[in-house]
Protein backbone atom coordinates (compact mmCIF):
# COMPACT_ATOMS: atom_id res chain seq x y z
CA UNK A 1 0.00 0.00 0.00
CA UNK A 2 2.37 2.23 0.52
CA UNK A 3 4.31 2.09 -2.54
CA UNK A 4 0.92 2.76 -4.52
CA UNK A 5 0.82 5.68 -2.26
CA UNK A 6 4.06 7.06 -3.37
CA UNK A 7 3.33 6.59 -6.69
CA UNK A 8 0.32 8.67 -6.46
CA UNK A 9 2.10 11.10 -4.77
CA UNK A 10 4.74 11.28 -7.98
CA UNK A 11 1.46 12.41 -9.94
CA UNK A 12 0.07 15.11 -7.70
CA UNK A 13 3.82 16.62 -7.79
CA UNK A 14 3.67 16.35 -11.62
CA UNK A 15 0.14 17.70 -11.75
CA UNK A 16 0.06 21.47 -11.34
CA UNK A 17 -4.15 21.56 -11.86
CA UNK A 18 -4.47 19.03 -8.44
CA UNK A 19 -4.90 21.59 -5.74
CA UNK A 20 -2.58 21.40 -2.79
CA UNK A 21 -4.52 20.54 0.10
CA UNK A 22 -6.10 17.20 -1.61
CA UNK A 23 -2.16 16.14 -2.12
CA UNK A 24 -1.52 17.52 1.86
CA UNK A 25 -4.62 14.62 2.82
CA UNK A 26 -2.92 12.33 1.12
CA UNK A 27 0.53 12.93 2.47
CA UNK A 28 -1.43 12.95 5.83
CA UNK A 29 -2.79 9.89 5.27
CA UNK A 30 0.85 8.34 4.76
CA UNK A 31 2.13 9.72 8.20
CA UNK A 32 -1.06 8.04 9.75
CA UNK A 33 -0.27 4.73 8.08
CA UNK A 34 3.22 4.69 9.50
CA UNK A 35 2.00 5.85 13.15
CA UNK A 36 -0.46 2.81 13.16
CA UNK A 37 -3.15 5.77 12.89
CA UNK A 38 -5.68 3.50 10.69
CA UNK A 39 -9.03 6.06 11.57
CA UNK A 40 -7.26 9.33 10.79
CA UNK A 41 -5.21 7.69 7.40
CA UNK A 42 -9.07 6.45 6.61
CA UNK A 43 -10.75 9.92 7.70
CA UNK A 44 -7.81 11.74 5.39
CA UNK A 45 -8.20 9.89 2.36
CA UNK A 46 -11.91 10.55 2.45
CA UNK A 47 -11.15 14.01 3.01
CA UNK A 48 -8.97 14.52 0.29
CA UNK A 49 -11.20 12.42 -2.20
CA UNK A 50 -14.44 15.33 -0.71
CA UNK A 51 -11.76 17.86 -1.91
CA UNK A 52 -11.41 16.60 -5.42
CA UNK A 53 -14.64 14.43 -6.60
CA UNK A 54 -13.26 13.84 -9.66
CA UNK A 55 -10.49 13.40 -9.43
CA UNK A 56 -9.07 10.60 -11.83
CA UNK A 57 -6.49 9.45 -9.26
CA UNK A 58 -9.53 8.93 -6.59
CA UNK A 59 -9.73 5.01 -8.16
CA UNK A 60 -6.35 4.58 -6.28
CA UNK A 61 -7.43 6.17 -2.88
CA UNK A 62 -10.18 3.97 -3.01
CA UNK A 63 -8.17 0.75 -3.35
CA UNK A 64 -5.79 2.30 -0.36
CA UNK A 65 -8.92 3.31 1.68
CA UNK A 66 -10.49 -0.37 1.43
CA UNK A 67 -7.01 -1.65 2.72
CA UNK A 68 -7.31 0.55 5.90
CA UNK A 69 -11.37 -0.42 6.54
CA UNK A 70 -10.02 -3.85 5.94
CA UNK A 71 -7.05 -3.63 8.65
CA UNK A 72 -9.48 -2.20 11.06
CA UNK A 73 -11.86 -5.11 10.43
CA UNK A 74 -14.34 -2.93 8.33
CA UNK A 75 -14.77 -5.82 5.97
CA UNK A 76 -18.16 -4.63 4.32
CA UNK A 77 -16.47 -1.13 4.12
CA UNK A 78 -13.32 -2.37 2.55
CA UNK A 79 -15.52 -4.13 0.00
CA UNK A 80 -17.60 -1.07 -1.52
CA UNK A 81 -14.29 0.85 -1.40
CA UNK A 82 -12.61 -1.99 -3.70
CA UNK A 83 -15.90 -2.17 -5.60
CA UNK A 84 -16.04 1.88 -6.31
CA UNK A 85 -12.40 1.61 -7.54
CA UNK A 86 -12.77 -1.00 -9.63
CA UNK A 87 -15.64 0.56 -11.59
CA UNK A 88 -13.73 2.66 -13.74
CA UNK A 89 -10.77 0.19 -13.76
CA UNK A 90 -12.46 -3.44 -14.32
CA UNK A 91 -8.86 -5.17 -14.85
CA UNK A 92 -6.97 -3.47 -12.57
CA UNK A 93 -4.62 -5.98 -11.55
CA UNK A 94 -4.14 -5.10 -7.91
CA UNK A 95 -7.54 -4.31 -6.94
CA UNK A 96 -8.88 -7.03 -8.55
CA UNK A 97 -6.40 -9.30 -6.27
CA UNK A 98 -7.32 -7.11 -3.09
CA UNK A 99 -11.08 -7.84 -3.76
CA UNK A 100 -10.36 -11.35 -4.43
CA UNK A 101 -8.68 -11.77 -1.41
CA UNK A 102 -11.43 -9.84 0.85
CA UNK A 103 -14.41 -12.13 -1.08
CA UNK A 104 -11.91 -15.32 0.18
CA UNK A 105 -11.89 -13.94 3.77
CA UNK A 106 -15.81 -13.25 3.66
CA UNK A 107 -16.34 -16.90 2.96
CA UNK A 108 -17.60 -15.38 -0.99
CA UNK A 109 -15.55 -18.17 -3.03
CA UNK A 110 -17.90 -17.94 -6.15
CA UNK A 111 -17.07 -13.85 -6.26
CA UNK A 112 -13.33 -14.94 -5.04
CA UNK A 113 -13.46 -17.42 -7.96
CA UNK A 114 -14.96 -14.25 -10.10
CA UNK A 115 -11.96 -11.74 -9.47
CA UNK A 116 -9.03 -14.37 -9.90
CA UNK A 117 -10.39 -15.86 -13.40
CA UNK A 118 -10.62 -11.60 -14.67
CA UNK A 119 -7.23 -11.22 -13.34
CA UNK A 120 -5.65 -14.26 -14.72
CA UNK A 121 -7.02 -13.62 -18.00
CA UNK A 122 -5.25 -10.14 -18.04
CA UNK A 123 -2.24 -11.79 -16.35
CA UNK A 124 -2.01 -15.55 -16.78
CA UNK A 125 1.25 -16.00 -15.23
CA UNK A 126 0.34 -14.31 -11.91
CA UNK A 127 1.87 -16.66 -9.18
CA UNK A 128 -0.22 -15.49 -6.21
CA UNK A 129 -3.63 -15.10 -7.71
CA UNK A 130 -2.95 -18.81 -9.04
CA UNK A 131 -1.90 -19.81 -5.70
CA UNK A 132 -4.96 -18.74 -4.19
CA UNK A 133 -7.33 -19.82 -6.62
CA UNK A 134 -5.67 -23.16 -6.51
CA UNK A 135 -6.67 -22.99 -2.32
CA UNK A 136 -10.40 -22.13 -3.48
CA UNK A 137 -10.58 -25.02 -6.08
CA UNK A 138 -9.18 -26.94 -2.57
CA UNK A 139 -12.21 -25.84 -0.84
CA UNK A 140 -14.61 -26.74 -3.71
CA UNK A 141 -13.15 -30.52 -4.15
CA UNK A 142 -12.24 -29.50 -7.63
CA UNK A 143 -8.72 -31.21 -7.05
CA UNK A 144 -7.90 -31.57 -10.51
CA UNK A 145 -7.91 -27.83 -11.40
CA UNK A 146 -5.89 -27.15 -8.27
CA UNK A 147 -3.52 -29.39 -9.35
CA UNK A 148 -3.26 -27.80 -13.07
CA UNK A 149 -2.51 -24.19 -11.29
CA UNK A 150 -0.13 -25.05 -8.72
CA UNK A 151 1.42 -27.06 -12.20
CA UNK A 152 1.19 -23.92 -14.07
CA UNK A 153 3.42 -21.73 -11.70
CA UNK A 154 5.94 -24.52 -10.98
CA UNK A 155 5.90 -23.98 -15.12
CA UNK A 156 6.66 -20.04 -14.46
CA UNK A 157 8.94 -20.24 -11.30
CA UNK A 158 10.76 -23.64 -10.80
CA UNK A 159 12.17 -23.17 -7.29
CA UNK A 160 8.23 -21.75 -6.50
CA UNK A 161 7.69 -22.42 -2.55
CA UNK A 162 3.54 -21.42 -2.74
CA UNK A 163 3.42 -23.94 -5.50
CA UNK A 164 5.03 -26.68 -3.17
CA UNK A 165 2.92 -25.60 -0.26
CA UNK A 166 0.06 -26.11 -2.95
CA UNK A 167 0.56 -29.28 -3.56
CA UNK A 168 1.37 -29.99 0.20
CA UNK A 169 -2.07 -28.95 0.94
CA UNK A 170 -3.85 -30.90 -2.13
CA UNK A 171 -2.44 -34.13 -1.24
CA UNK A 172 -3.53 -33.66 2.41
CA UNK A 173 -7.32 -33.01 1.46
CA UNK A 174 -6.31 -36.17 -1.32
CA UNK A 175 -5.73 -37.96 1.45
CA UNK A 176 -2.46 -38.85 0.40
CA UNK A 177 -0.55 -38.16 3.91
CA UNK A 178 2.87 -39.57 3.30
CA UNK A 179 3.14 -37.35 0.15
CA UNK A 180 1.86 -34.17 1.59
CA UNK A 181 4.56 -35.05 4.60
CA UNK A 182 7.21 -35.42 2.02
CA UNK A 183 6.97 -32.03 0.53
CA UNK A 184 6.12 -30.64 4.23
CA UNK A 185 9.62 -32.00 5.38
CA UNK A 186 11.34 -30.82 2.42
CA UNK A 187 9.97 -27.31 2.36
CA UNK A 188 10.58 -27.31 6.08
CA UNK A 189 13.98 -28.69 6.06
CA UNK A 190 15.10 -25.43 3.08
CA UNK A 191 13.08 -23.07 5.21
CA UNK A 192 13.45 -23.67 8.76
CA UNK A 193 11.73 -20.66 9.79
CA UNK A 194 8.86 -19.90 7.49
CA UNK A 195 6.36 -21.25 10.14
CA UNK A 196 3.05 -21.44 8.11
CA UNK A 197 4.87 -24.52 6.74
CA UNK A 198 4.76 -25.48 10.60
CA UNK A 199 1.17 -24.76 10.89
CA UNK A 200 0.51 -26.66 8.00
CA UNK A 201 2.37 -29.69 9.11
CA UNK A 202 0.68 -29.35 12.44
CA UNK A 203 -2.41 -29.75 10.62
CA UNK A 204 -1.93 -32.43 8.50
CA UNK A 205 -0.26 -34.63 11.77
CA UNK A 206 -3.68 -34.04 13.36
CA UNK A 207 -5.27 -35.38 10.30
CA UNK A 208 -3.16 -38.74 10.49
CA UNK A 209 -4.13 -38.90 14.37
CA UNK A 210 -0.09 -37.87 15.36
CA UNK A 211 -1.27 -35.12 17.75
CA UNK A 212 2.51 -35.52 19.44
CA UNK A 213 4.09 -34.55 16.58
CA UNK A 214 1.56 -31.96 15.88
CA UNK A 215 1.82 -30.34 19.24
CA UNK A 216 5.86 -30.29 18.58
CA UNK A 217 4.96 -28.37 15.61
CA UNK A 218 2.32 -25.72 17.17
CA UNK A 219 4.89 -25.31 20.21
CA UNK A 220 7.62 -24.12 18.05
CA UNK A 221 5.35 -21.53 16.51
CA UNK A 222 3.99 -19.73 19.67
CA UNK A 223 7.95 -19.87 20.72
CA UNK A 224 9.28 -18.48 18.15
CA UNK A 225 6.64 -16.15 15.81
CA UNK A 226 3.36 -14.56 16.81
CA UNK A 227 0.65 -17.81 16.47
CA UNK A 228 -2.86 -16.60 14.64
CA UNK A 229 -6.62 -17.97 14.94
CA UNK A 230 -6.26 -20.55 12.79
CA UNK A 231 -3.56 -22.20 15.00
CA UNK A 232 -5.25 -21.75 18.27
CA UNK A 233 -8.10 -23.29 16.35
CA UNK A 234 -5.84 -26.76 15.72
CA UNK A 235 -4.30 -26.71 19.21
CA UNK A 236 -7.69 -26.35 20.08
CA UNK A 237 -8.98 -29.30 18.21
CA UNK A 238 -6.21 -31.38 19.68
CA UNK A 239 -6.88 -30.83 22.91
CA UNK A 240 -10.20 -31.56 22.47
CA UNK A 241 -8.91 -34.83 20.91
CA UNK A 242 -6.87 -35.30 24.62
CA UNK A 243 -9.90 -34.98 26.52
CA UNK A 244 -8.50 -31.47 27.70
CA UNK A 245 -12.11 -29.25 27.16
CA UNK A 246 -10.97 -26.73 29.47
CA UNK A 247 -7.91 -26.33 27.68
CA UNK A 248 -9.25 -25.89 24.14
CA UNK A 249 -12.43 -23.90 24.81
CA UNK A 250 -9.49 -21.17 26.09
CA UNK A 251 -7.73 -21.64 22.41
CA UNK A 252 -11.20 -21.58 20.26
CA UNK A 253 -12.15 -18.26 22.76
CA UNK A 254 -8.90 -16.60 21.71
CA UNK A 255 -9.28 -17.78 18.23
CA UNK A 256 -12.66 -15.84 18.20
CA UNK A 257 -11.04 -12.71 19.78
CA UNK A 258 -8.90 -12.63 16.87
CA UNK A 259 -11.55 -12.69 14.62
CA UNK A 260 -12.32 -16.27 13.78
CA UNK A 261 -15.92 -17.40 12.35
CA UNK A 262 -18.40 -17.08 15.43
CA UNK A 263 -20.47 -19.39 13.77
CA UNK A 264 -17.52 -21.90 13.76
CA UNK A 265 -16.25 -21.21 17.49
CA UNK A 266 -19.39 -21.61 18.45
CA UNK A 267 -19.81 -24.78 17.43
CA UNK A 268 -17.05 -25.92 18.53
CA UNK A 269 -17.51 -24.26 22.02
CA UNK A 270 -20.06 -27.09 22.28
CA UNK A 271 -18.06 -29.62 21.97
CA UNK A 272 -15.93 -28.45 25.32
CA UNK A 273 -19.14 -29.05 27.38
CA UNK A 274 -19.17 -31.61 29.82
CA UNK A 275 -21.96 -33.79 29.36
């Protein structure tokens, strides 16, 4: 985001017709960003974008604003700010990933799906929004076209660590667990500290009913990095698995605090309760 912002910024220096206090909001806004200021670097892009209607640059504050709502947890927000940029700009390449990405977060895979087939068509090579869409086919069972994009960026990037962790994850939801451990290990072993590969692991030694080794895995994490939902969510689940209820209705509570699906939590909240 903030590399967009300095390019915009470029532009308003160029642009002697852009009046100075709608480039002042935005240079505001960039101060906010860096202070962790997320309300005023939201209230000063809408300022600035009051200042100059129409402004042709405004498609870009937009996309910047709906980053902000999002980090605040404004998802709805984020999503009519993405929407009104891409309006004018249907194959925008980054908004059309940001908006992808949101849709995947609201639990909107069709519209997910949507975004990532218009960007891929402008950009077929695009090794994240393949990635991704690869995950969604994951979620949809529709292995085989998972398999073709994690394929395709091995095909633009070789040495490609999402497209390993791709294939990682297929072959878990395959059910193919001593594959998906392979890769694991060997991604693990040439990145030692990239610990989503951890979590991941974790996750798939729950699946094969090796909660040891998946506890191993989930300790190193909250040791060494800053653990999110979804792993409280898995130590959770293995706790449960141990009979410790007490124990893992603490991790699915913190997972919620952090923003995890209520609807989820809550289900599994149940499952804590002694009978």
């Amino acid at each position: 985001m903030r590399t967009f912002l300095i390019i915009i910024g470029l532009f308003l220096f160029i642009g002697n017709s852009f009046a100075q206090s709608y480039e002042e909001l935005i240079e505001k806004s960039y101060d906010f960003v860096d202070k962790g200021d997320l309300v005023s670097a939201e209230e000063s892009l809408k300022a600035a974008m009051r200042k100059e209607p129409a402004n042709p640059l405004n498609y870009a504050l937009l996309t910047n604003l709906g980053t902000i709502q999002r980090r605040q947890g404004k998802l709805q927000e984020a999503l009519i700010s993405y929407t009104s940029a891409l309006s004018g700009h249907t194959k925008n390449i980054t908004i059309l990933e940001n908006r992808a990405s949101l849709y995947t977060e609201l639990g909107e895979t069709e519209k997910a799906l949507n975004d990532y087939n218009t960007l891929l068509i402008e950009n077929p090579e695009h090794q994240e929004a393949l990635y991704c869409r690869g995950l969604l086919y994951i979620q949809l069972q529709n292995y085989m076209w998972a398999e073709q994009d994690f394929d395709k960026i091995l095909e633009v990037n070789e040495k490609s660590v999402r497209a390993r962790l791709g294939h990682a994850i297929l072959e878990k939801m395959r059910g193919n667990y001593d594959e998906s451990e392979r890769i694991f290990n060997y991604l693990i072993s040439e990145m030692p500290r990239d610990w989503i590969l951890y979590e991941g692991r974790a996750d798939l030694y729950f699946m094969m009913g090796k909660n040891a080794r998946a506890m191993a895995d989930i300790e190193k994490i909250f040791t060494e990095s800053e653990p999110t939902a979804n792993l409280y969510v898995l130590r959770g689940k293995i706790k449960l698995a141990q009979y410790e209820k007490e124990r893992a209705a603490l991790d699915f509570k913190k997972a919620e605090s952090m923003g995890y699906n209520k609807e989820v939590i809550k289900e599994l909240l149940k499952l804590t309760m002694n009978n």
